[in-house]
C-alpha atoms as a PDB file:
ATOM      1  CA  UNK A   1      64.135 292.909 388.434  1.00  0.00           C
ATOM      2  CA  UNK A   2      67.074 290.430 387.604  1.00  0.00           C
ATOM      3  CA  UNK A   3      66.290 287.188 387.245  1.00  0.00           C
ATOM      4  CA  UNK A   4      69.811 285.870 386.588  1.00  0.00           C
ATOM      5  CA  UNK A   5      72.418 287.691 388.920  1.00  0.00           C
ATOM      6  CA  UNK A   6      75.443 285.679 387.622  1.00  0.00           C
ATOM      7  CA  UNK A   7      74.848 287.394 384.347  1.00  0.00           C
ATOM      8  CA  UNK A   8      72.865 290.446 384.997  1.00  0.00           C
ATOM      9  CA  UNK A   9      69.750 289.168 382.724  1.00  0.00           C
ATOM     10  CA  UNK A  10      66.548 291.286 383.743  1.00  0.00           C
ATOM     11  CA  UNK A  11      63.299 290.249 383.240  1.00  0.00           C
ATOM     12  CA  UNK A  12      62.771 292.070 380.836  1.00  0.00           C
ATOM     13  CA  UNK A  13      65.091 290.610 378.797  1.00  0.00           C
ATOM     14  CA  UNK A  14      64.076 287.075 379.547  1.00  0.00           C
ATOM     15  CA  UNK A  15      60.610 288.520 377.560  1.00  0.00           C
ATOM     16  CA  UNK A  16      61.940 289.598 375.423  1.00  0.00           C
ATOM     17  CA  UNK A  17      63.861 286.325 374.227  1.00  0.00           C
ATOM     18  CA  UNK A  18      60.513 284.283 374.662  1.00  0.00           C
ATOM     19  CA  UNK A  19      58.694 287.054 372.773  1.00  0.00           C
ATOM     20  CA  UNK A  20      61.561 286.096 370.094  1.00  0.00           C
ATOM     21  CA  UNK A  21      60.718 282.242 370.081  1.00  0.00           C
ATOM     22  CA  UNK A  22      62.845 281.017 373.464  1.00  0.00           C
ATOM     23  CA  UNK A  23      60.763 278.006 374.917  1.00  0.00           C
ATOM     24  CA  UNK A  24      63.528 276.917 377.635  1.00  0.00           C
ATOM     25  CA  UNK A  25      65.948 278.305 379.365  1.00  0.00           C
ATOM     26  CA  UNK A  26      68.996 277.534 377.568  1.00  0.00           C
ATOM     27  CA  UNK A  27      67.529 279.660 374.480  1.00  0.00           C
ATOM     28  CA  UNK A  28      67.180 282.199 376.783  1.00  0.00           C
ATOM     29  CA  UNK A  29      70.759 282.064 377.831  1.00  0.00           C
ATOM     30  CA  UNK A  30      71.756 281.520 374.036  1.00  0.00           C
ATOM     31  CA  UNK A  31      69.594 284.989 373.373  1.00  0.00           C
ATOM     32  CA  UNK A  32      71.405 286.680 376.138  1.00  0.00           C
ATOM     33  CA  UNK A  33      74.544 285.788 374.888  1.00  0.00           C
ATOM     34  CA  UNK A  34      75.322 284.090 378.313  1.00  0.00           C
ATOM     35  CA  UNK A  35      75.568 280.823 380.089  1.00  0.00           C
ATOM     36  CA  UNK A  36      74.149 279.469 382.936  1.00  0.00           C
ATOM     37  CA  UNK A  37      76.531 279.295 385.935  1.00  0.00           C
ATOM     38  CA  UNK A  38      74.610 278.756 389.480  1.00  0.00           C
ATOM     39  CA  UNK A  39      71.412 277.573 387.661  1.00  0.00           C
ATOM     40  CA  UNK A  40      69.567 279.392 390.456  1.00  0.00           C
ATOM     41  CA  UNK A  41      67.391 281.556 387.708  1.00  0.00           C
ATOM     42  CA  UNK A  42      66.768 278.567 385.921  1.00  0.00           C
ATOM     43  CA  UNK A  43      63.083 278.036 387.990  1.00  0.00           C
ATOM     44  CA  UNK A  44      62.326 281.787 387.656  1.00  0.00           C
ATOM     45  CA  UNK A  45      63.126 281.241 383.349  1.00  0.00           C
ATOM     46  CA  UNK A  46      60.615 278.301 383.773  1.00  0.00           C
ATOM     47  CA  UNK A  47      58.299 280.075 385.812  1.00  0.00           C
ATOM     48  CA  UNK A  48      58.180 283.085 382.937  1.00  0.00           C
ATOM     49  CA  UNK A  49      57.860 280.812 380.459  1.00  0.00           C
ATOM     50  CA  UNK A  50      54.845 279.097 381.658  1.00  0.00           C
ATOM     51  CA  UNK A  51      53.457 282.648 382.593  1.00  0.00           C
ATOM     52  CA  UNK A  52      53.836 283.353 378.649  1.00  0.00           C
ATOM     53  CA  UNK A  53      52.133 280.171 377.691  1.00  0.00           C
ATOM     54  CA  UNK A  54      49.448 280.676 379.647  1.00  0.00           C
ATOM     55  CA  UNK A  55      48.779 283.731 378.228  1.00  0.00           C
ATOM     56  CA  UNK A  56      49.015 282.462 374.310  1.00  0.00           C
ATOM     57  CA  UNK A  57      46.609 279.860 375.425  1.00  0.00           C
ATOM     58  CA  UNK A  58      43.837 282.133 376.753  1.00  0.00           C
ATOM     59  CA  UNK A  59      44.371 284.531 373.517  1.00  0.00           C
ATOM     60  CA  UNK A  60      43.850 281.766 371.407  1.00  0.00           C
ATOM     61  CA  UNK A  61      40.536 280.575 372.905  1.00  0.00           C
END
């Protein structure tokens, strides 16, 4: 699925750069070697991001 259609960044590849230490969505634009454009993707990014910090939190209870 893309989440940014401006640059043709999959969600995968939005993972992947929070896997890699991303925590907003410029550094996810900076890991894609892109640059937000429309901004549209930029609540998905968010949206993925809190999804991943969710899921830290429970593993570290």
């Amino acid at each position: 699925m893309y989440v940014c259609n401006c640059n043709g960044i999959r969600e995968r590849e939005v993972r992947a750069a929070i896997a890699a230490g991303a925590s907003r969505p410029a550094e996810i634009f900076k890991a894609c070697d892109s640059a937000a454009q429309c901004a549209r993707c930029v609540c998905d990014m968010r949206r993925l991001l809190s999804e991943e910090r969710e899921v830290l939190r429970y593993a570290a209870e």
